[in-house]
C-alpha atoms as a PDB file:
ATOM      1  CA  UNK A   1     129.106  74.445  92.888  1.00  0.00           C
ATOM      2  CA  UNK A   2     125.598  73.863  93.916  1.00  0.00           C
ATOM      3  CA  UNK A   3     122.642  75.172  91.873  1.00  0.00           C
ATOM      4  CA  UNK A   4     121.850  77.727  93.771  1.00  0.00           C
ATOM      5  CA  UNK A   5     125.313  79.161  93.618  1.00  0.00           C
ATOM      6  CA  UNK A   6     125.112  78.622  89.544  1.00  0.00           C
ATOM      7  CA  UNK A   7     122.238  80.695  90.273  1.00  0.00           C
ATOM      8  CA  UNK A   8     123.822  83.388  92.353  1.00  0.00           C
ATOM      9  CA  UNK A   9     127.072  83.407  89.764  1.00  0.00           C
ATOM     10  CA  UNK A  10     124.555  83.791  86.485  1.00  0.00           C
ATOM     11  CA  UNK A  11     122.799  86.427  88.190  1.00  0.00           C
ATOM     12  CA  UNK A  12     125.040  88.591  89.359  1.00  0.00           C
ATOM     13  CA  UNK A  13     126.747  88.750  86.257  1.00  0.00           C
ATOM     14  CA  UNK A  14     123.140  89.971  84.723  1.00  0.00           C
ATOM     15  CA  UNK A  15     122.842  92.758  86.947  1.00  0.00           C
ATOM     16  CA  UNK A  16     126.389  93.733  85.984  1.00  0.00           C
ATOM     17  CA  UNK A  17     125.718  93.800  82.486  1.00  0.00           C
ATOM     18  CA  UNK A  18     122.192  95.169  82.893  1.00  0.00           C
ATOM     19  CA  UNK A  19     121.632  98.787  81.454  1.00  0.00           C
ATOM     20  CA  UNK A  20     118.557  99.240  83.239  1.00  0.00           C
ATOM     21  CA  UNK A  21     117.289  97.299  86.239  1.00  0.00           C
ATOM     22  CA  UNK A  22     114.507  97.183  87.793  1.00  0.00           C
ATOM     23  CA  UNK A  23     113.328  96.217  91.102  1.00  0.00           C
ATOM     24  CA  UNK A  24     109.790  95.218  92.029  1.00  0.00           C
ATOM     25  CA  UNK A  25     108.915  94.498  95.610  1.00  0.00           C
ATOM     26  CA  UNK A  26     105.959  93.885  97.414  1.00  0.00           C
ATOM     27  CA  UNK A  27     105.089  93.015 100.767  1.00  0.00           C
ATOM     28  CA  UNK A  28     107.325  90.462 101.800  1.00  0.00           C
ATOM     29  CA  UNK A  29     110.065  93.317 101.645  1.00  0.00           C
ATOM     30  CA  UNK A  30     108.439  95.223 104.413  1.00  0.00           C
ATOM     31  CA  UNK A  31     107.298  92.426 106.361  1.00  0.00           C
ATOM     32  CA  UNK A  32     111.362  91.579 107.502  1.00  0.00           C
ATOM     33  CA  UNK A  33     111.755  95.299 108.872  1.00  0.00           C
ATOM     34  CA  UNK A  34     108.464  94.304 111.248  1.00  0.00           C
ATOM     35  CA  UNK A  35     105.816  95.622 108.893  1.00  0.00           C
ATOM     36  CA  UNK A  36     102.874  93.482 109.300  1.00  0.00           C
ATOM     37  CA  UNK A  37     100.676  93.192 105.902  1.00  0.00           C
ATOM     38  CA  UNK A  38      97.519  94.940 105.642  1.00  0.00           C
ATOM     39  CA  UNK A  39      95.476  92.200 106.553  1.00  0.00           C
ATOM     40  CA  UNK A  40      97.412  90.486 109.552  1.00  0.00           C
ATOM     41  CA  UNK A  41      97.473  94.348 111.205  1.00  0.00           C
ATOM     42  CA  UNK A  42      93.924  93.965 111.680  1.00  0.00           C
ATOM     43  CA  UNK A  43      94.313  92.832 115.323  1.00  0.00           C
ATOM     44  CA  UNK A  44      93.270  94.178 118.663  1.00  0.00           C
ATOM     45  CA  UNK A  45      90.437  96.709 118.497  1.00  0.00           C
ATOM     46  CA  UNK A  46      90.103  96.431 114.516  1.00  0.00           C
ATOM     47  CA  UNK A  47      89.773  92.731 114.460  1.00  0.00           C
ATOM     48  CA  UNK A  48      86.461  92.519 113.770  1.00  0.00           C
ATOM     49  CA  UNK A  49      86.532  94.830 110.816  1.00  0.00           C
ATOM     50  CA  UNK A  50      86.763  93.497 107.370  1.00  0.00           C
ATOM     51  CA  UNK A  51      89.726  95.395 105.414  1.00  0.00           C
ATOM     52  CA  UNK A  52      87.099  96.987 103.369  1.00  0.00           C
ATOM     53  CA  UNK A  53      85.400  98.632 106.143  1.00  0.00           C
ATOM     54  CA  UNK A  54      88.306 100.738 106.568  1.00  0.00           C
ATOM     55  CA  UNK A  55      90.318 100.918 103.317  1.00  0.00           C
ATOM     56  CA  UNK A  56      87.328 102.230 100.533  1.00  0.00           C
ATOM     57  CA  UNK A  57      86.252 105.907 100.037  1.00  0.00           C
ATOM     58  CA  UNK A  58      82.860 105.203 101.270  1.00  0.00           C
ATOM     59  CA  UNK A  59      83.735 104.294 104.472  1.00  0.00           C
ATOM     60  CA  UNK A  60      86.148 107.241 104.989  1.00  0.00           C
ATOM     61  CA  UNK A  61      83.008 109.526 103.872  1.00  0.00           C
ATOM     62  CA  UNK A  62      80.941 107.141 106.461  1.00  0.00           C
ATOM     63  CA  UNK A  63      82.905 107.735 109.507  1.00  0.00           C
ATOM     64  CA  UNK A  64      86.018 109.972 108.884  1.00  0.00           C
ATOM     65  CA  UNK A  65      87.172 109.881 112.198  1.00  0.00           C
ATOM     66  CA  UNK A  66      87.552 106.101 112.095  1.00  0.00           C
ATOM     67  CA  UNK A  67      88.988 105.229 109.414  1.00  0.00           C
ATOM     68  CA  UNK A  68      91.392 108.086 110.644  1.00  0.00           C
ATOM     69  CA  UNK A  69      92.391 106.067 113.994  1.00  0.00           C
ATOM     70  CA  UNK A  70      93.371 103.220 112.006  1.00  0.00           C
ATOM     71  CA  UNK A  71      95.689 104.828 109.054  1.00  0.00           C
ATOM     72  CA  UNK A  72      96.995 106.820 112.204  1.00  0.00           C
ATOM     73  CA  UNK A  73      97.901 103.700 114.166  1.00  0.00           C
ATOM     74  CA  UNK A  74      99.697 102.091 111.420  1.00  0.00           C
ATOM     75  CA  UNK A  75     101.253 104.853 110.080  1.00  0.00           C
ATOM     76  CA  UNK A  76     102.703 105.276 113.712  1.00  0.00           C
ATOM     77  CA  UNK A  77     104.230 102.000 113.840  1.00  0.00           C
ATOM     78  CA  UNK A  78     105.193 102.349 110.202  1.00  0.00           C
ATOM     79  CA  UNK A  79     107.403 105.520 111.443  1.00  0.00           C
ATOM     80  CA  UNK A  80     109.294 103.646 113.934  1.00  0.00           C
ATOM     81  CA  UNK A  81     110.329 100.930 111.397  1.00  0.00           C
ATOM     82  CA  UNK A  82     113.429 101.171 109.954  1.00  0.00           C
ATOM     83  CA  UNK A  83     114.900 100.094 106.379  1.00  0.00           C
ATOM     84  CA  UNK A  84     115.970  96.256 106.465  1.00  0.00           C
ATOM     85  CA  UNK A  85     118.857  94.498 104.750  1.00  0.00           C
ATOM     86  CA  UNK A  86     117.317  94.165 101.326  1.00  0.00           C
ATOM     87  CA  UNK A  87     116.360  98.340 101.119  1.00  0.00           C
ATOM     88  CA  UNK A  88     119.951  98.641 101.832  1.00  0.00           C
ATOM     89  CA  UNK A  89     121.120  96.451  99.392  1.00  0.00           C
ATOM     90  CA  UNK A  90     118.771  97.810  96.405  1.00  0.00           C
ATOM     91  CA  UNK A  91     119.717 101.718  97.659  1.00  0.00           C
ATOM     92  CA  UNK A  92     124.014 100.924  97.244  1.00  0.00           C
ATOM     93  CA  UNK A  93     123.250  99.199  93.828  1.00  0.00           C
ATOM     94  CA  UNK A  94     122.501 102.468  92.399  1.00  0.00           C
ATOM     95  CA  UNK A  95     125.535 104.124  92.648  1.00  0.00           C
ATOM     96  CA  UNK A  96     127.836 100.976  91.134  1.00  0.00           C
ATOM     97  CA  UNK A  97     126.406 100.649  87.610  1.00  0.00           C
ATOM     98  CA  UNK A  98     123.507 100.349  86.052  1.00  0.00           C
ATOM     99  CA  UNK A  99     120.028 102.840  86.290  1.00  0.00           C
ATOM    100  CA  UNK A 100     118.312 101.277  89.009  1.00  0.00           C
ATOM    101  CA  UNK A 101     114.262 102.087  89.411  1.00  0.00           C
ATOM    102  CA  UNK A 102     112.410 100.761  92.096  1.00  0.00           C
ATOM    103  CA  UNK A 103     109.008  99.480  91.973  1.00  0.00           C
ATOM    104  CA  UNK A 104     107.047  99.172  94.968  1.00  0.00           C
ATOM    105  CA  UNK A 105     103.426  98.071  96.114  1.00  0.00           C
ATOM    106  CA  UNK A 106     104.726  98.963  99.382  1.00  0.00           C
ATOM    107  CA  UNK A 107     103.268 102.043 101.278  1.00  0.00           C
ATOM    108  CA  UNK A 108     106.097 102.326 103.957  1.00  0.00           C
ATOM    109  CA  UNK A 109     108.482 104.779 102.096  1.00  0.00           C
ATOM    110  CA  UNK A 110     111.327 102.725 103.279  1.00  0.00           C
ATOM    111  CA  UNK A 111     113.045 102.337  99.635  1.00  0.00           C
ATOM    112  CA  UNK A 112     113.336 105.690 100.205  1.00  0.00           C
ATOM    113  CA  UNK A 113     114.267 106.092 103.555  1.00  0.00           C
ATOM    114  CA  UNK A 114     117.070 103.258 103.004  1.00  0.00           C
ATOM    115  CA  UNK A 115     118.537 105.779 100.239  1.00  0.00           C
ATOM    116  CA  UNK A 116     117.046 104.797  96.701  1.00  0.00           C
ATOM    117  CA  UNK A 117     115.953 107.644  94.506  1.00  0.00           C
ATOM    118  CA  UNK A 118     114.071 106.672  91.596  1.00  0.00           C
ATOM    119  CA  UNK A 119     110.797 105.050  93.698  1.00  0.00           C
ATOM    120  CA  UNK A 120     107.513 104.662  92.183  1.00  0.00           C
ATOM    121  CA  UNK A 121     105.131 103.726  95.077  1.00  0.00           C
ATOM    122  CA  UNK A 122     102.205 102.146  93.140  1.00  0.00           C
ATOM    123  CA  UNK A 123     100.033 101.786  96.164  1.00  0.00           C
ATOM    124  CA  UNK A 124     100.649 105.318  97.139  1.00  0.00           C
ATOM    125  CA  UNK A 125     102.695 106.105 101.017  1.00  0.00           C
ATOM    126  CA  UNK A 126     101.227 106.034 104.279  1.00  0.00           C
ATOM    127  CA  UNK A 127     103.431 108.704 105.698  1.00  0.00           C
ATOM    128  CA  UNK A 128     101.731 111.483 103.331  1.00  0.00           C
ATOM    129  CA  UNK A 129      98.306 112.805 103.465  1.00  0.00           C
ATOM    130  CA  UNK A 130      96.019 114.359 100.456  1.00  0.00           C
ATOM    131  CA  UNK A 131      92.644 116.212 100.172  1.00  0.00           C
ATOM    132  CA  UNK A 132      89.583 114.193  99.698  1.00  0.00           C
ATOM    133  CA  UNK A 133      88.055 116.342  97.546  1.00  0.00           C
ATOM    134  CA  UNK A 134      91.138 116.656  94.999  1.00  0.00           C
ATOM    135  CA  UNK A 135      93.397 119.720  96.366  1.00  0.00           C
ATOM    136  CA  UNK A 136      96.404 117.552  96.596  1.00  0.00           C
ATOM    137  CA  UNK A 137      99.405 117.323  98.823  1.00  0.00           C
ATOM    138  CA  UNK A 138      98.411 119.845 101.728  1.00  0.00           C
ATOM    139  CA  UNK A 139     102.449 120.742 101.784  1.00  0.00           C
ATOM    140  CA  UNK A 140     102.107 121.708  98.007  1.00  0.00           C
ATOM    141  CA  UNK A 141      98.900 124.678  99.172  1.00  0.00           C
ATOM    142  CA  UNK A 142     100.561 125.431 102.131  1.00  0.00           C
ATOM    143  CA  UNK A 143     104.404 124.998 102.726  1.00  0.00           C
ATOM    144  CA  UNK A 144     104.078 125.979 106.687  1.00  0.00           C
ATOM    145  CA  UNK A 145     101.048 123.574 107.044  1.00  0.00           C
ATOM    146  CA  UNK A 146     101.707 120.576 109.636  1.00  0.00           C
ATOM    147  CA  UNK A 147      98.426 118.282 109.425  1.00  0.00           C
ATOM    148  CA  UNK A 148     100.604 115.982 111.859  1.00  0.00           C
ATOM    149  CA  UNK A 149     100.260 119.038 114.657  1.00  0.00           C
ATOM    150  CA  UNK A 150      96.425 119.340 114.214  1.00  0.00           C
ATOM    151  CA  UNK A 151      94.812 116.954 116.841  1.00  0.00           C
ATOM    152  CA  UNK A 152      91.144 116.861 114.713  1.00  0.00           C
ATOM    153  CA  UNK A 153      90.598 113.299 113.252  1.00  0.00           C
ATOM    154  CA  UNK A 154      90.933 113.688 110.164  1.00  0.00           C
ATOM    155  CA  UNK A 155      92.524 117.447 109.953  1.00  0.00           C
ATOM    156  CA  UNK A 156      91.311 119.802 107.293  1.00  0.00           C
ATOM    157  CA  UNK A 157      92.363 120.734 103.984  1.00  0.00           C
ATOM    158  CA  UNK A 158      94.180 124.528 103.860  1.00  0.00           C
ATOM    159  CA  UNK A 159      92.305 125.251 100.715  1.00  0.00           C
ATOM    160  CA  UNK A 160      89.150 123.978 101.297  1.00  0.00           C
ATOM    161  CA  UNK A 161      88.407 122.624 104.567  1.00  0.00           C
ATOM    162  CA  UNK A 162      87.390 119.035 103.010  1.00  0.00           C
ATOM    163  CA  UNK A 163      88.899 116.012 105.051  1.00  0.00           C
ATOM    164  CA  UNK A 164      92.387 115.345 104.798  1.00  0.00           C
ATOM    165  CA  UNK A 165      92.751 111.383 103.603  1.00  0.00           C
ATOM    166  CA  UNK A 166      95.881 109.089 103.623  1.00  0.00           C
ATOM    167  CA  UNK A 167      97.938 109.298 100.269  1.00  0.00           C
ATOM    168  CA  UNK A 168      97.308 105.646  99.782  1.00  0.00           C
ATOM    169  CA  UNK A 169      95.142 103.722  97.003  1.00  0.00           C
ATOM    170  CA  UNK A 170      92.150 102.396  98.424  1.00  0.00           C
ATOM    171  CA  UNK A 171      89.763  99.241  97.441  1.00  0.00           C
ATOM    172  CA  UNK A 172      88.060 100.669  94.029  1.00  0.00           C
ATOM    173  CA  UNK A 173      89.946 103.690  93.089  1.00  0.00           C
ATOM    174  CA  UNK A 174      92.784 103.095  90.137  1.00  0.00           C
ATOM    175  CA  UNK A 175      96.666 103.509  90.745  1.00  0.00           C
ATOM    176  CA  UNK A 176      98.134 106.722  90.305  1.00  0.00           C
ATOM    177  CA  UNK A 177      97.989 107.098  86.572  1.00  0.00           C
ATOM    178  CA  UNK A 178     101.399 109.148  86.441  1.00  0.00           C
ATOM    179  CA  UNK A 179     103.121 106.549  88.322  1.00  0.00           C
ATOM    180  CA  UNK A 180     101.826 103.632  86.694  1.00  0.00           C
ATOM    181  CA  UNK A 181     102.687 104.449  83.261  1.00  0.00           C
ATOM    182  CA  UNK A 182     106.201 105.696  84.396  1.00  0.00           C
ATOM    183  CA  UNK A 183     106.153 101.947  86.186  1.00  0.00           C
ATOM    184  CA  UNK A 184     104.930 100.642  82.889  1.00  0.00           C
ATOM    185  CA  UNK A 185     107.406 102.703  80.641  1.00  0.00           C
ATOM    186  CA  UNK A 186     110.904 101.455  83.274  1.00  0.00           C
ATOM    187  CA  UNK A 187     109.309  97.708  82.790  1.00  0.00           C
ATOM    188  CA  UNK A 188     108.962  97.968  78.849  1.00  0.00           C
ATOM    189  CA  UNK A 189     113.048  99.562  78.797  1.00  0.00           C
ATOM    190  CA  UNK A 190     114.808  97.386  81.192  1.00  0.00           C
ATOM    191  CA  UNK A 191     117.464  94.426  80.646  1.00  0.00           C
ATOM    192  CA  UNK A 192     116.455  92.747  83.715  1.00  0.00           C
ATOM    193  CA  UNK A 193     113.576  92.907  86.541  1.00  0.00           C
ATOM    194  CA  UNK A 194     114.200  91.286  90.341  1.00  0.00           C
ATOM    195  CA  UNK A 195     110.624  90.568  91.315  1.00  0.00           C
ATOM    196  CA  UNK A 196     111.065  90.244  95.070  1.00  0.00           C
ATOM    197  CA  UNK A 197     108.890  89.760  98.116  1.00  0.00           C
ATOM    198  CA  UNK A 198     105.479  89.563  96.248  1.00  0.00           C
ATOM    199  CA  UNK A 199     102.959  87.135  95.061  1.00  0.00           C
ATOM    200  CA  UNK A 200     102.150  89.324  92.376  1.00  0.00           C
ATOM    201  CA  UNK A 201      98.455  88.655  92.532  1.00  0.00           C
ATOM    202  CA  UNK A 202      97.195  92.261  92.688  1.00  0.00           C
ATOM    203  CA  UNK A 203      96.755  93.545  89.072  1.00  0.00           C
ATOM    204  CA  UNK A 204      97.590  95.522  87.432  1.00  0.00           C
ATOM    205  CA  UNK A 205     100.806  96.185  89.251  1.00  0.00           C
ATOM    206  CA  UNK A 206     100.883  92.300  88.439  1.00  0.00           C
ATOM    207  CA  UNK A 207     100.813  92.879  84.734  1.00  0.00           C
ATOM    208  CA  UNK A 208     104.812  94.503  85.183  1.00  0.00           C
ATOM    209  CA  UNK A 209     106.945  91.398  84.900  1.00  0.00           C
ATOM    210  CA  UNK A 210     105.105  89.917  82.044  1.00  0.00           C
ATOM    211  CA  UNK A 211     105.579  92.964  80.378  1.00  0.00           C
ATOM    212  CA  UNK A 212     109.194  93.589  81.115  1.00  0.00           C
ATOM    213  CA  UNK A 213     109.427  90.054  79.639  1.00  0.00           C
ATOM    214  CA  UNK A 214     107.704  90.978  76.521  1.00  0.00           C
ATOM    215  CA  UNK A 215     110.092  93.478  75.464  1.00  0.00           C
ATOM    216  CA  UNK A 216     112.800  91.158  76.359  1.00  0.00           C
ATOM    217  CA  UNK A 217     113.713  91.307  79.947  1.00  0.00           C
ATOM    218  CA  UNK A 218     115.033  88.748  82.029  1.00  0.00           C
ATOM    219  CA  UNK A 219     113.044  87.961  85.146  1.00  0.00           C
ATOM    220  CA  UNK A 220     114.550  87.018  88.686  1.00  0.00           C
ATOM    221  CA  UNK A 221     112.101  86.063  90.952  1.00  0.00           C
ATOM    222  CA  UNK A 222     113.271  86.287  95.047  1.00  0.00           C
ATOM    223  CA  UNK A 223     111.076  84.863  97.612  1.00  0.00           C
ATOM    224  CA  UNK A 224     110.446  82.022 100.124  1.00  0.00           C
ATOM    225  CA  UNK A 225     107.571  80.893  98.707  1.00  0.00           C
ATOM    226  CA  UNK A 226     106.312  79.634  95.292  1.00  0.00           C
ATOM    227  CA  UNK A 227     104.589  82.627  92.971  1.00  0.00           C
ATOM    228  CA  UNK A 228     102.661  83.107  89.637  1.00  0.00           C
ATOM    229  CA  UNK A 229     105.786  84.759  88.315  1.00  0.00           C
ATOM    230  CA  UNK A 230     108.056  82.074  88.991  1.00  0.00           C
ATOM    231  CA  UNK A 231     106.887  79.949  85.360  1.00  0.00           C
ATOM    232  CA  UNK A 232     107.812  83.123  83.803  1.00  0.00           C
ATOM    233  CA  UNK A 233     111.270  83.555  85.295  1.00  0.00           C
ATOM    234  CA  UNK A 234     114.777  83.200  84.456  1.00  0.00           C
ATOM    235  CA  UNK A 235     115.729  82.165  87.566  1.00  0.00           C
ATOM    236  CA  UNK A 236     114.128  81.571  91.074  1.00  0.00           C
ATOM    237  CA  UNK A 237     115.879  82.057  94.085  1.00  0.00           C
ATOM    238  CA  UNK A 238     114.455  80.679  97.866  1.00  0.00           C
ATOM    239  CA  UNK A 239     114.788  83.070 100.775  1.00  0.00           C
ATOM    240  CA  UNK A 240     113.499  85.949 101.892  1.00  0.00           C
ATOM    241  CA  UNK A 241     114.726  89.770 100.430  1.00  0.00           C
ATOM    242  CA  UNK A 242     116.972  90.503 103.448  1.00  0.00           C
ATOM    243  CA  UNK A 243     118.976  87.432 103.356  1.00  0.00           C
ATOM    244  CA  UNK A 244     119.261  86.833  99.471  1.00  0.00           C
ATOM    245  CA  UNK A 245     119.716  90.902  98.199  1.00  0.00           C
ATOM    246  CA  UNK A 246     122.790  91.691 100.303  1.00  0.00           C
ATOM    247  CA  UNK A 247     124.443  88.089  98.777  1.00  0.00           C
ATOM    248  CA  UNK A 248     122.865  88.454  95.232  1.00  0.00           C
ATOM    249  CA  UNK A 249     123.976  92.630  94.733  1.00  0.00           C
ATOM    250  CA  UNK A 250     127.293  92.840  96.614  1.00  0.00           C
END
């Protein structure tokens, strides 16, 4: 038996004993169902903007309509994606054992899409929309609203009439505070955390592993390339999510 299949053996029998498991992905996940990062879908027209041009408050108060175009273009091709092989696999692990909760710096809702349930989306989702000026979800003031039928760029809040923004965390602002300490409280509880498809350089969604470890967790780290985590892990496994999940949760 080669290492890697020691590896395989030993960790599959974890997640069969594991209580509570928890799964935190980043964007290598997304990238296999054609998902490009936020960075390398700067291309074409919005090539010569700097990420920050687009993804900060002030430059959605600067030029609305803009900042707009872009979330609307990639939340378009974001649409037409579909879940991959490693979504899949995480979604069927629920219903065979133990409480599965996914943690995701992923915007794509595609955890969700593929079937999972429990989904905190640290980074916010793409596909949702929220009032700048803190109304909230537009659906949550007004059931029968559709911001997706109002051609302005950006549509208006029902309530108030501020700009509608995209429901994701920008540069500056702090992660959802309710999702981050539910994140925090499923990292401090589980038996075992699959850190998968992420560099895990973005604090303080970076912080989760070393936590889960600290109260005792064992740490599986899946990805094709080396990461922080990996000197903290139980085991490493090569490959990317879609190719290593299905084989690793069957």
């Amino acid at each position: 038996m080669s290492d890697r299949d020691a590896d395989l053996t030993q960790l599959r029998a974890w997640v069969q004993a594991a209580r509570r498991l928890v799964v935190f992905t980043g964007a290598g996940v997304s990238a296999e169902s054609g998902i490009p990062t936020f960075r390398d879908a700067l291309t074409g027209l919005w090539a010569r903007f700097d990420p920050e041009q687009l993804a900060t408050e002030a430059a959605f108060r600067a030029d609305p309509s803009m900042v707009w175009r872009w979330y609307a273009e990639r939340r378009a091709a974001i649409a037409a994606a579909q879940p991959n092989a490693a979504h899949r696999a995480i979604a069927a692990l629920e219903g065979r054992g133990p409480r599965v909760s996914v943690v995701t710096q992923n915007i794509d809702g595609l955890h969700a899409r593929a079937g999972s349930h429990e989904v905190l989306e640290l980074h916010g989702n793409i596909l949702r929309v929220k009032c700048l000026e803190g109304c909230g979800n537009p659906e949550r003031i007004e059931p029968a609203f559709d911001w997706r039928a109002d051609p302005r760029e950006p549509p208006p809040c029902p309530r108030c009439g501020a700009p509608l923004r995209p429901d994701v965390v920008w540069f500056g602002e702090l992660l959802p505070p309710d999702v981050f300490s539910r994140a925090e409280r499923a990292a401090l509880r589980c038996d075992l955390m699959l850190v998968v498809g992420t560099s895990a350089l973005v604090h303080p969604a970076a912080g989760l592993p070393l936590l889960a470890r600290q109260a005792g967790a064992r740490i599986a780290v899946v990805n094709p390339q080396d990461t922080p985590i990996d000197a903290l892990a139980d085991h490493v496994l090569r490959g990317s999510a879609a190719t290593v999940l299905p084989e690793l949760l069957r």
